[in-house]
N, C-alpha and C. Protein backbone atom coordinates (compact mmCIF):
# COMPACT_ATOMS: atom_id res chain seq x y z
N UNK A 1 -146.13 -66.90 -11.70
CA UNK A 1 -145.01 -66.11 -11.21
C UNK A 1 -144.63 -66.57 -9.81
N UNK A 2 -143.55 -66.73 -9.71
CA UNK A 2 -142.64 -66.95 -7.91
C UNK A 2 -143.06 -66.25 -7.53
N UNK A 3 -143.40 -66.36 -6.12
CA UNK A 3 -143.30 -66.25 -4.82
C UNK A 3 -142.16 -65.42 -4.31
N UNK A 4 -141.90 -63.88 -3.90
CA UNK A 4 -140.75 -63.44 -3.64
C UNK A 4 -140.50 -63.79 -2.50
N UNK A 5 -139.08 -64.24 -2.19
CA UNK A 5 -138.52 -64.74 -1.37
C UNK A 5 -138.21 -63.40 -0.20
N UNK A 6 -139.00 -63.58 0.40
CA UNK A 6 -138.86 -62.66 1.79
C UNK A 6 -137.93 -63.02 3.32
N UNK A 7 -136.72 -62.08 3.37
CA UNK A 7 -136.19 -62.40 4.41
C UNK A 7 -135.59 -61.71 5.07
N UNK A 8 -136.00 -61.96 6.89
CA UNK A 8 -135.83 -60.49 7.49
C UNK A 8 -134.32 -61.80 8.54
N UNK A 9 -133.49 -60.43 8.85
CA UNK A 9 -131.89 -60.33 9.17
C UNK A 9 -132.18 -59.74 10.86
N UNK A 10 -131.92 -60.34 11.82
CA UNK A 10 -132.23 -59.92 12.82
C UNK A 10 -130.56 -59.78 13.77
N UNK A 11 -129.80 -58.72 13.50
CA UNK A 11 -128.79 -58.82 14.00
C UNK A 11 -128.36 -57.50 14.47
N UNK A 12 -127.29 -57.24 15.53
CA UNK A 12 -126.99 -56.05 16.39
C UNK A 12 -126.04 -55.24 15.67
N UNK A 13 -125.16 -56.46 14.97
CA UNK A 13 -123.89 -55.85 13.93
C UNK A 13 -124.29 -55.15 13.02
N UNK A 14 -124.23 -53.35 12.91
CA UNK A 14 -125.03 -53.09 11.73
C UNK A 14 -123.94 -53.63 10.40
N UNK A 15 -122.81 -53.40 10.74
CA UNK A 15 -122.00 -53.76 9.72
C UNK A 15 -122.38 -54.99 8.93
N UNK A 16 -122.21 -56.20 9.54
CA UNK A 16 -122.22 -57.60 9.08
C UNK A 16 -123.27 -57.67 8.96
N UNK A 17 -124.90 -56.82 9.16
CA UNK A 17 -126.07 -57.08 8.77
C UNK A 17 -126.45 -56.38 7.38
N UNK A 18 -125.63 -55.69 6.88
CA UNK A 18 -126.06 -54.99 6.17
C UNK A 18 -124.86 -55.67 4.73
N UNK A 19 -124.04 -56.13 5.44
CA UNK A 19 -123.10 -56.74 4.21
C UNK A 19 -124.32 -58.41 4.12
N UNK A 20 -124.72 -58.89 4.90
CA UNK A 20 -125.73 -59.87 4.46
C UNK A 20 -126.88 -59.37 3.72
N UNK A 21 -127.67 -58.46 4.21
CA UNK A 21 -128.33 -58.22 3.78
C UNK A 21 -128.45 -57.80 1.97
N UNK A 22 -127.09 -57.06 1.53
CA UNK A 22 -127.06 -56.83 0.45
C UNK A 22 -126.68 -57.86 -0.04
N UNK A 23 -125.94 -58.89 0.42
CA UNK A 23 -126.02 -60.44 -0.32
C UNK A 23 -126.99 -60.90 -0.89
N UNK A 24 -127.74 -60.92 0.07
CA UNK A 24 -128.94 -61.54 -0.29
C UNK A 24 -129.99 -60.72 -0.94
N UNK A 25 -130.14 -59.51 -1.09
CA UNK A 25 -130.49 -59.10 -2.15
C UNK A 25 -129.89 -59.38 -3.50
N UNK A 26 -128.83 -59.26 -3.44
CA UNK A 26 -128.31 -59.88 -4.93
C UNK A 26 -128.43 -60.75 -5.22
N UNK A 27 -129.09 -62.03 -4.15
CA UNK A 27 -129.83 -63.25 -4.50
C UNK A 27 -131.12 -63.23 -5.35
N UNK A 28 -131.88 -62.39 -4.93
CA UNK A 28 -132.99 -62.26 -5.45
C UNK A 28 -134.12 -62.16 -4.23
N UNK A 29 -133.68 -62.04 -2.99
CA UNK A 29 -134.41 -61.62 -1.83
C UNK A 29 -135.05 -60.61 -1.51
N UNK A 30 -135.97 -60.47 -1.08
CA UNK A 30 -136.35 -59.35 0.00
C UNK A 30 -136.20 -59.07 0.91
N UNK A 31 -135.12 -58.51 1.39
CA UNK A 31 -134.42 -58.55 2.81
C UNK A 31 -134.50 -56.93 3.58
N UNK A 32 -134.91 -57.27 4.92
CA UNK A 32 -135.19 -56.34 5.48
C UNK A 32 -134.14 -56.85 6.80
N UNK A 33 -133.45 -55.68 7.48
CA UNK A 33 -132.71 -55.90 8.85
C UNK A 33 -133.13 -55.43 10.21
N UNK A 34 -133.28 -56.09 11.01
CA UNK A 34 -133.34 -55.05 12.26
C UNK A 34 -132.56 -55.39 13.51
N UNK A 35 -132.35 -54.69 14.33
CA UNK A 35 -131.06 -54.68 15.68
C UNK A 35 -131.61 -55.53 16.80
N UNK A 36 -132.92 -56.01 16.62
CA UNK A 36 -133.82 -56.27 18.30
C UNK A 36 -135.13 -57.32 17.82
N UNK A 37 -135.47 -57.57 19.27
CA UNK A 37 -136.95 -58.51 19.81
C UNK A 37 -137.46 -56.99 18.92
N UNK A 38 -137.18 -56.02 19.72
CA UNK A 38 -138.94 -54.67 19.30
C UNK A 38 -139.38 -55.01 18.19
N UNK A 39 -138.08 -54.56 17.41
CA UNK A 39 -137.85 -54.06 16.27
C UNK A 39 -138.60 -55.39 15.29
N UNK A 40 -138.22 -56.15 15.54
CA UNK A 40 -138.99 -57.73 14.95
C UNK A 40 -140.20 -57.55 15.29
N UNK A 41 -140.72 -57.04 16.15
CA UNK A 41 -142.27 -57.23 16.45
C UNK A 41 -143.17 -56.58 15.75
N UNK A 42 -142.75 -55.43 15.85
CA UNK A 42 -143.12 -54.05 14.81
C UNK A 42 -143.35 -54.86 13.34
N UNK A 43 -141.96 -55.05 12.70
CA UNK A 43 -142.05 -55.70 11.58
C UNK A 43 -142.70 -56.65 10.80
N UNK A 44 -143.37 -58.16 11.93
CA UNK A 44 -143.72 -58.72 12.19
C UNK A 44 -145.31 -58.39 11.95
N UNK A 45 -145.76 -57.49 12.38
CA UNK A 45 -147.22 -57.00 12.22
C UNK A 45 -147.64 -56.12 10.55
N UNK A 46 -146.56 -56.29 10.36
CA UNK A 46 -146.43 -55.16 8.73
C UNK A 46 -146.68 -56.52 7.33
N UNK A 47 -145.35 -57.15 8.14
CA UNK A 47 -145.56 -57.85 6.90
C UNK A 47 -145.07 -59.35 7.50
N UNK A 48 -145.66 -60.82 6.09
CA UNK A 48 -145.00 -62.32 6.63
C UNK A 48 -143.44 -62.01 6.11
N UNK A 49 -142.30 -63.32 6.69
CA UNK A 49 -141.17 -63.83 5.86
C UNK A 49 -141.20 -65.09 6.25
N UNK A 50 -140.50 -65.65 4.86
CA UNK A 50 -140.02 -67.07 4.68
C UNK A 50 -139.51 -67.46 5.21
N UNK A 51 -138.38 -66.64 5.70
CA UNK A 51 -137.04 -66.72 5.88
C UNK A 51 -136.47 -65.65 7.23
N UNK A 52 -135.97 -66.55 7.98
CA UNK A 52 -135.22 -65.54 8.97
C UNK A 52 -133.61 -65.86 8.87
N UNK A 53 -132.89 -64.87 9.41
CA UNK A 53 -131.13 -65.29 10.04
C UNK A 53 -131.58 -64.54 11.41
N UNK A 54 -131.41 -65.04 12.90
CA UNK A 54 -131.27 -64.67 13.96
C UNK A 54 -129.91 -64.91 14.22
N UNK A 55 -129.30 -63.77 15.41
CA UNK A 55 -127.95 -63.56 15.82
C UNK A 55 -128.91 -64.31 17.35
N UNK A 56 -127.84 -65.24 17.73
CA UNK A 56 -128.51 -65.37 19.40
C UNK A 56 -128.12 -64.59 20.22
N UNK A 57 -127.23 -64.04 19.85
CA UNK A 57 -126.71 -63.14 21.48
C UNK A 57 -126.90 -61.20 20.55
N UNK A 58 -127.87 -60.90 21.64
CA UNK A 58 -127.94 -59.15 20.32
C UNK A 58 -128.23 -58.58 22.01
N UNK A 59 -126.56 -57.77 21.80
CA UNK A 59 -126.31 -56.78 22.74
C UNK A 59 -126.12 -58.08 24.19
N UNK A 60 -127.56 -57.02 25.08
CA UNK A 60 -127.25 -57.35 26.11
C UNK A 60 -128.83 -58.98 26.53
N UNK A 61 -129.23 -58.81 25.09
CA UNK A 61 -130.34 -59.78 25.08
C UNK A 61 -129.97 -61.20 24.34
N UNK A 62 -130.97 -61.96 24.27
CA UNK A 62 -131.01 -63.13 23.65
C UNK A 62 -131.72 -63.31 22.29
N UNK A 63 -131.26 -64.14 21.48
CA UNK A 63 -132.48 -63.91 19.91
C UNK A 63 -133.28 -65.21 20.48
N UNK A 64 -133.22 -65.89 21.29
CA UNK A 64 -134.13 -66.72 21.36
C UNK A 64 -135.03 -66.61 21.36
N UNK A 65 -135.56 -65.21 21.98
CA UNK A 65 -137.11 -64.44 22.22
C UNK A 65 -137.23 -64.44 20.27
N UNK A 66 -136.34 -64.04 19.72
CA UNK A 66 -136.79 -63.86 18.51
C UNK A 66 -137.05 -64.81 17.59
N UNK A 67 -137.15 -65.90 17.91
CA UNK A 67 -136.96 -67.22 17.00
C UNK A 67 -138.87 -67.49 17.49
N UNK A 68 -138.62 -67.44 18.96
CA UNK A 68 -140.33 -67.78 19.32
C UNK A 68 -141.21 -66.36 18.24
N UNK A 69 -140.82 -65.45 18.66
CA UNK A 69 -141.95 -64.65 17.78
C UNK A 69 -142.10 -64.95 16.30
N UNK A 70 -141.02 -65.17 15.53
CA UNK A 70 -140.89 -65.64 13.96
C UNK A 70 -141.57 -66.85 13.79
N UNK A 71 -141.59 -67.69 15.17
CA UNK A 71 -142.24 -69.22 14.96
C UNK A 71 -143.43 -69.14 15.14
N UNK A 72 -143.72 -67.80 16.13
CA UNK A 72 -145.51 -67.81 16.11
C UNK A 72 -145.98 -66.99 15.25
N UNK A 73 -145.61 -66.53 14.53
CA UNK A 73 -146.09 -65.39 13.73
C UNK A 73 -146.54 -66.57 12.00
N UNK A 74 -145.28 -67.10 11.95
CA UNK A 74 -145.81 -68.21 11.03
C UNK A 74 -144.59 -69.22 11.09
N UNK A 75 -145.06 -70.57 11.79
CA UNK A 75 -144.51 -71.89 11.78
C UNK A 75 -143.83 -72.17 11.01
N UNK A 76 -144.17 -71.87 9.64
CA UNK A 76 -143.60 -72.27 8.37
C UNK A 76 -141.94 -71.43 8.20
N UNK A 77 -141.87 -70.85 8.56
CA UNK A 77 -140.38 -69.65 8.69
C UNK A 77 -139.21 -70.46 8.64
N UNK A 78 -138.53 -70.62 8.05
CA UNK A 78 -136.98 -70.95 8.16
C UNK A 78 -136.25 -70.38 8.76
N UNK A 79 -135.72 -70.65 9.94
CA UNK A 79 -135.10 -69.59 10.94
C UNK A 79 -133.63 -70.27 10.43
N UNK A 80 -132.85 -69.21 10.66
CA UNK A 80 -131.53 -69.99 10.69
C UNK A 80 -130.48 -69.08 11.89
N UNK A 81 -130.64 -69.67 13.16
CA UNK A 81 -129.26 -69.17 14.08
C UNK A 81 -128.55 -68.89 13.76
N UNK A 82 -127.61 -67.70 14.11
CA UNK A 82 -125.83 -67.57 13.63
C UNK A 82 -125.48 -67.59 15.36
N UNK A 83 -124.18 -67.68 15.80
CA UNK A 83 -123.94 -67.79 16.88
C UNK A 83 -122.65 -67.94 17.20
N UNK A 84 -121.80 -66.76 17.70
CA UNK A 84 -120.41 -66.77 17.33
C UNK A 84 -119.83 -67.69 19.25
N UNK A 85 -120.99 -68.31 19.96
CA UNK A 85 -120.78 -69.13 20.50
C UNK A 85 -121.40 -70.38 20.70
N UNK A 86 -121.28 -71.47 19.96
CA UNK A 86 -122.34 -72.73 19.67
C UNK A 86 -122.21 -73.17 20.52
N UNK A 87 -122.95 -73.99 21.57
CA UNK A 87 -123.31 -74.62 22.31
C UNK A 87 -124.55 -75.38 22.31
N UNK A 88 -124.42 -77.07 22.88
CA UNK A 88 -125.42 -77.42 23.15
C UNK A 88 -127.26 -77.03 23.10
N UNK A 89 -126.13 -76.75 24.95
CA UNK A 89 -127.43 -76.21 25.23
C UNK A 89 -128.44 -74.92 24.35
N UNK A 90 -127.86 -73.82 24.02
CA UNK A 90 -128.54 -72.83 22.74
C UNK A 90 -129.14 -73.77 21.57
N UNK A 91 -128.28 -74.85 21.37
CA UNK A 91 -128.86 -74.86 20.15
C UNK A 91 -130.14 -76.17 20.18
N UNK A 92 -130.60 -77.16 21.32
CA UNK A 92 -131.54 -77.25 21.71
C UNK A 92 -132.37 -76.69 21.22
N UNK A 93 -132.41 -75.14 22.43
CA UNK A 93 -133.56 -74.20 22.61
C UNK A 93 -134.03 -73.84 21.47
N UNK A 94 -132.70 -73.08 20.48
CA UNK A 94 -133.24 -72.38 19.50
C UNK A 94 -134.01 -73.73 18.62
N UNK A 95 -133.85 -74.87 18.50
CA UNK A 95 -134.35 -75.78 17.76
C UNK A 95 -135.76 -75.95 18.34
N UNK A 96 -136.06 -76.06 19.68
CA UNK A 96 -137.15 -76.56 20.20
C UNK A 96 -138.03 -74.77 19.90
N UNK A 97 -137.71 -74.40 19.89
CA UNK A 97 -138.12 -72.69 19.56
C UNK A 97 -139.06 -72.78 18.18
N UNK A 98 -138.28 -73.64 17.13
CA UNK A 98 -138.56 -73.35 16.17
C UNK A 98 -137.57 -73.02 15.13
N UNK A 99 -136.20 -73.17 15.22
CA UNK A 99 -135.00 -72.74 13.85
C UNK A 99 -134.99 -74.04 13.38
N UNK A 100 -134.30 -74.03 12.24
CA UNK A 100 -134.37 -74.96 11.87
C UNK A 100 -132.74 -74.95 11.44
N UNK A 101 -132.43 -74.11 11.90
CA UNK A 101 -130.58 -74.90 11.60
C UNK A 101 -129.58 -73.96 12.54
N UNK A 102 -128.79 -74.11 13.05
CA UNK A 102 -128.20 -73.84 13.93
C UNK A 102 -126.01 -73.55 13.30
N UNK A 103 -125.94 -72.32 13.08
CA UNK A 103 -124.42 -71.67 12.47
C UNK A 103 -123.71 -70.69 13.18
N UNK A 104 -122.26 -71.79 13.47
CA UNK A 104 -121.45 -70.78 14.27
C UNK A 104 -120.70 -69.91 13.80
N UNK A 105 -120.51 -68.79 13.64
CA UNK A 105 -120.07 -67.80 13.03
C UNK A 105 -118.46 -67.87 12.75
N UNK A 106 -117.87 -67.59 12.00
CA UNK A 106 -118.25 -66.60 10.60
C UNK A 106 -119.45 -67.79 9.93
N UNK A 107 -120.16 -67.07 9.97
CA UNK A 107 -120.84 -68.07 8.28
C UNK A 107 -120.84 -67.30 7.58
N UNK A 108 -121.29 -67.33 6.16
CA UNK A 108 -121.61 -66.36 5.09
C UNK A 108 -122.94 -66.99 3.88
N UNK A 109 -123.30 -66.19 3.45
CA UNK A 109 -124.75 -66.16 2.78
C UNK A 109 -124.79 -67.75 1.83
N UNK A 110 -123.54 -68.13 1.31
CA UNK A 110 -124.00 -69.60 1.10
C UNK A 110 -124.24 -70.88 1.95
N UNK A 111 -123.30 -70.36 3.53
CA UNK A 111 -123.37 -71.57 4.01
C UNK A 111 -125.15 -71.18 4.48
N UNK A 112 -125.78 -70.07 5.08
CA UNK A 112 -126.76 -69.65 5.21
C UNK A 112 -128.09 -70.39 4.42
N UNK A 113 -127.97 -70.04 2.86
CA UNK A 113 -128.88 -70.61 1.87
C UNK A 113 -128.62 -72.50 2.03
N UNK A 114 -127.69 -72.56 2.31
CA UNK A 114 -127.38 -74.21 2.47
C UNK A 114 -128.21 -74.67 3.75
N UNK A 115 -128.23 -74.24 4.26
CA UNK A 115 -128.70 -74.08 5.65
C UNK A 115 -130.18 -74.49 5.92
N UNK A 116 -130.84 -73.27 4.87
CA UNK A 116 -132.44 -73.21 4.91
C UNK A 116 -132.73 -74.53 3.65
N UNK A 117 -132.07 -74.78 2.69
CA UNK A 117 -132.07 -75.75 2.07
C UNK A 117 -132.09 -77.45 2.60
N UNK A 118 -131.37 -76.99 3.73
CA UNK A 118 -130.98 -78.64 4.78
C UNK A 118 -132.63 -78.50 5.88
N UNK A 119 -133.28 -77.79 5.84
CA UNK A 119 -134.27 -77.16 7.10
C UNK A 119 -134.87 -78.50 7.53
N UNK A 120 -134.57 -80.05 6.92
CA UNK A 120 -135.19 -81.38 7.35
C UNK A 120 -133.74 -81.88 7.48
N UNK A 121 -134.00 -82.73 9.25
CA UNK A 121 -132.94 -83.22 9.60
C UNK A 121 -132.26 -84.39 8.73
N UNK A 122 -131.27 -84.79 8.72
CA UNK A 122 -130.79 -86.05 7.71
C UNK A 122 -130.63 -87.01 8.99
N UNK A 123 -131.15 -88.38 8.81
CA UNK A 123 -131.29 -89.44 9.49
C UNK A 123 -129.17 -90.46 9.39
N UNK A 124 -129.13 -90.13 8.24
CA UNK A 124 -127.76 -90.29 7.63
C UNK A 124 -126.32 -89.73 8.54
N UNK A 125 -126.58 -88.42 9.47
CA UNK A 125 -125.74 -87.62 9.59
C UNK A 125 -124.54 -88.54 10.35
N UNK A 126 -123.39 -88.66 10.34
CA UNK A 126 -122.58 -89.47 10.82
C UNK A 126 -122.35 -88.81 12.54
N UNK A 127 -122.45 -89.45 13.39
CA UNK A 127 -122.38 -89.37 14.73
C UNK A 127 -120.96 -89.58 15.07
N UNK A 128 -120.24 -88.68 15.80
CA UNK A 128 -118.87 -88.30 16.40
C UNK A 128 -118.75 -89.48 17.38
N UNK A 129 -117.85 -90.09 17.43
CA UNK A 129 -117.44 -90.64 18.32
C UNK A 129 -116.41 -90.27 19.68
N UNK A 130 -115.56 -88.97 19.24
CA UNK A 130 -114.91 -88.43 20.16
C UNK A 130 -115.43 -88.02 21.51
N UNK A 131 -114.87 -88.25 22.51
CA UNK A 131 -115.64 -87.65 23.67
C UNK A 131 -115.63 -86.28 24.23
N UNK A 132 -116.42 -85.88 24.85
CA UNK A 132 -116.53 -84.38 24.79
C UNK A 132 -115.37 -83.59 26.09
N UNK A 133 -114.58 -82.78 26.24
CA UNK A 133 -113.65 -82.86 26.78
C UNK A 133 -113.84 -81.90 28.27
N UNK A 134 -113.20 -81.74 29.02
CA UNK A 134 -113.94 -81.22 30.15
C UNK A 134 -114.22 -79.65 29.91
N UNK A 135 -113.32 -79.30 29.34
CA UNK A 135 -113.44 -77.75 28.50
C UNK A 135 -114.51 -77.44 27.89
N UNK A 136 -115.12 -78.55 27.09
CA UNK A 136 -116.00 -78.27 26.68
C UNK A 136 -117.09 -78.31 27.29
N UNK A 137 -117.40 -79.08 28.22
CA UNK A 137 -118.29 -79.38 29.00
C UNK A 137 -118.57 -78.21 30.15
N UNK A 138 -117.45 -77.31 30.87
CA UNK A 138 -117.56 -76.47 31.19
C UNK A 138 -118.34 -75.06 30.69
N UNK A 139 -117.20 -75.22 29.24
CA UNK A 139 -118.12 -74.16 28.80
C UNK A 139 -119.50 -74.14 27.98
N UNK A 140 -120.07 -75.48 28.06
CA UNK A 140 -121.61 -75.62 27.36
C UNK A 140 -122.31 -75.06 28.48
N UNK A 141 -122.09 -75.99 29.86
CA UNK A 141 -122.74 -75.61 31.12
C UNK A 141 -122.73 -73.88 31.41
N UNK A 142 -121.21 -73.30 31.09
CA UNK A 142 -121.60 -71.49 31.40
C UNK A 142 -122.40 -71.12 29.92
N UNK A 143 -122.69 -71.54 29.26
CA UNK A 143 -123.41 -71.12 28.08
C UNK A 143 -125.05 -71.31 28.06
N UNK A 144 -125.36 -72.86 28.79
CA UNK A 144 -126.33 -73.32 29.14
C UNK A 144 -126.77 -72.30 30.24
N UNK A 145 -126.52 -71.88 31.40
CA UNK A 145 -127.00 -70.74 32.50
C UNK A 145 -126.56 -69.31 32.24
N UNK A 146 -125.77 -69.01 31.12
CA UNK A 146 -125.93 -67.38 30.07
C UNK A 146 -127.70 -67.65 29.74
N UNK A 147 -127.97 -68.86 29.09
CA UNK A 147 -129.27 -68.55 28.56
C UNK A 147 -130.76 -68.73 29.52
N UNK A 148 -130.65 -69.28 30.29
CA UNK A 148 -131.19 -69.48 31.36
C UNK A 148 -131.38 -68.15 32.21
N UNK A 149 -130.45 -67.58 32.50
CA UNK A 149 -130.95 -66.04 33.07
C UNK A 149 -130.68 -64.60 32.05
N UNK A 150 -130.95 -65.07 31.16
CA UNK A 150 -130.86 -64.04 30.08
C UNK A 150 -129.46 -63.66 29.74
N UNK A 151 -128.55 -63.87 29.98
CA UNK A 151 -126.80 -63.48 29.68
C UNK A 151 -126.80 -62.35 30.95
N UNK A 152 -127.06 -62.62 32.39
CA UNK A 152 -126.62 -61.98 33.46
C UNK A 152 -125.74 -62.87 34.16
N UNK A 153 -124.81 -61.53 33.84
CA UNK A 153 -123.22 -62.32 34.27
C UNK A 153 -123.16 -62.71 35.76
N UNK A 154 -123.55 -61.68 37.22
CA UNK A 154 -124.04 -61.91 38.42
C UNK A 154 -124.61 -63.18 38.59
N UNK A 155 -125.66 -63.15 38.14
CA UNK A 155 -126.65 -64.31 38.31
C UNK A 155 -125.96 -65.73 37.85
N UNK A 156 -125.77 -65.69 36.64
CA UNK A 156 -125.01 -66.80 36.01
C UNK A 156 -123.77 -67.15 36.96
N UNK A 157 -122.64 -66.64 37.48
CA UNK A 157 -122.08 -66.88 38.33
C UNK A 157 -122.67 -67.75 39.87
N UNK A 158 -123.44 -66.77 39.91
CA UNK A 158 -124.37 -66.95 41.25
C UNK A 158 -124.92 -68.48 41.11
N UNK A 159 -125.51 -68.98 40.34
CA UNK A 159 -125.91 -70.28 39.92
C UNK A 159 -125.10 -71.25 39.95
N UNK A 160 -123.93 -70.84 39.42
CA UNK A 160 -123.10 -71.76 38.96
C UNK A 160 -121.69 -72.11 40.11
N UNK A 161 -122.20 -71.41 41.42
CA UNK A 161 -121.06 -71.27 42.36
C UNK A 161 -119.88 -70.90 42.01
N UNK A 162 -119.65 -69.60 41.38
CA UNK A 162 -118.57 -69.31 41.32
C UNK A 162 -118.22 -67.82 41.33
N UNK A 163 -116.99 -67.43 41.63
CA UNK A 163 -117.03 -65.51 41.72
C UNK A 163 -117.47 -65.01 40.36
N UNK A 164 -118.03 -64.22 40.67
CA UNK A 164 -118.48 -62.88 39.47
C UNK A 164 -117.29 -62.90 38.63
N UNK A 165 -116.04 -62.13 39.10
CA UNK A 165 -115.16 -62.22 38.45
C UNK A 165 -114.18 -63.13 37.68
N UNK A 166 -113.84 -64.32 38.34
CA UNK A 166 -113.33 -65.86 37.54
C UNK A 166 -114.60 -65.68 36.22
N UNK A 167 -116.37 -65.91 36.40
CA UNK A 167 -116.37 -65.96 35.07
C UNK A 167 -116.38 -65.15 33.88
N UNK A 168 -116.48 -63.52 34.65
CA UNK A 168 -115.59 -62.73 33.43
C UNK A 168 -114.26 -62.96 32.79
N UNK A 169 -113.47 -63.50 33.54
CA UNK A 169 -112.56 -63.78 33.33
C UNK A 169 -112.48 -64.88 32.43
N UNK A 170 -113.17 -65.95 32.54
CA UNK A 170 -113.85 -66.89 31.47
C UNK A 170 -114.01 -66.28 30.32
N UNK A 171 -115.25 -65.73 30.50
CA UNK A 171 -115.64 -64.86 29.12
C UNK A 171 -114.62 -64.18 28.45
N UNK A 172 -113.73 -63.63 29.15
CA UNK A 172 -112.99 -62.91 28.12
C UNK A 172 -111.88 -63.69 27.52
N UNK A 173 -111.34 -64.76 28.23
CA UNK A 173 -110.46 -65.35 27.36
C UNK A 173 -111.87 -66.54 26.17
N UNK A 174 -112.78 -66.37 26.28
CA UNK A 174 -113.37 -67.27 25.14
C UNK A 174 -114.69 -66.27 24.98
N UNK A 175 -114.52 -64.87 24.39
CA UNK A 175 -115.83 -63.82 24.06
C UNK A 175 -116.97 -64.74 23.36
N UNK A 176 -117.91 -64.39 24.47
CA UNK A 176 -119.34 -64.66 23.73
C UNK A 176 -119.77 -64.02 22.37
N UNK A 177 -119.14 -63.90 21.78
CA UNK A 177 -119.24 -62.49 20.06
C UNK A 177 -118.82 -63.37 19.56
């Protein structure tokens, strides 16, 4: 007999966690959701999963903390990032963390299963030749020091020499969500 496929949903959206979650039950999953680091930890001590989806940005925290606990709890875990702001730098971390695939949002439960299916890099992958544009480069760097001081907007400014307000002002014309 299989192995039930166990997989816990670590996201703030109850909405969009709970429309995954019942996806993937209709996969044939065992899917459990929760809003937080705690809430994962708790869970974490109850029972193993195969399988994770981490949100990186939940609330006013980071899922990166949550990718390390899923990776120490058991190595073997398929983490899969969602991240309705991809960047570089995040997706590094969450890789060196321990995910094994990295999705900028919207995704949905197939690109997801595709995802944990790809969990070994392809040597094949065709390399971009375009160059990266200063826009972008800006905003990897405010994305790169969001994660660096936990998503404190003060601080992150403060680092980055610039007013508090210009990079709200950032943020809101390009929402971290």
């Amino acid at each position: 007999m299989d192995e039930p496929r166990r997989l816990v949903i670590v996201e703030d959206d109850i909405v969009f966690a709970r429309t995954l979650q019942r996806s993937f039950e209709r996969r044939g999953y065992i899917a459990h959701h929760v809003g937080g680091a705690d809430e994962l930890d708790a869970l974490l001590k109850l029972e193993p999963f195969g399988f994770a989806v981490v949100d990186l940005k939940l609330g006013g925290s980071s899922g990166l903390a949550c990718i390390a606990s899923l990776h120490a709890a058991d190595p073997a875990t398929l983490i899969v990032v969602l991240t309705g702001f991809a960047s570089i730098a995040t997706a590094v971390e969450a890789i060196k963390l321990g995910a094994c695939h990295y999705l900028a949002k919207p995704s949905n439960t197939d690109d997801i299963e595709a995802a944990f299916a790809r969990s070994i890099g392809d040597p094949d992958s065709p390399i971009n030749g375009r160059p990266t544009s200063i826009k972008t480069l800006e905003w990897e760097r405010i994305n790169e020091m969001l994660v660096e001081t936990d998503f404190n907007i003060s601080e992150t400014a403060r680092r980055l020499g610039m007013h508090r307000r210009t990079l709200a002002r950032k943020l809101e014309k390009r929402p971290l969500r």
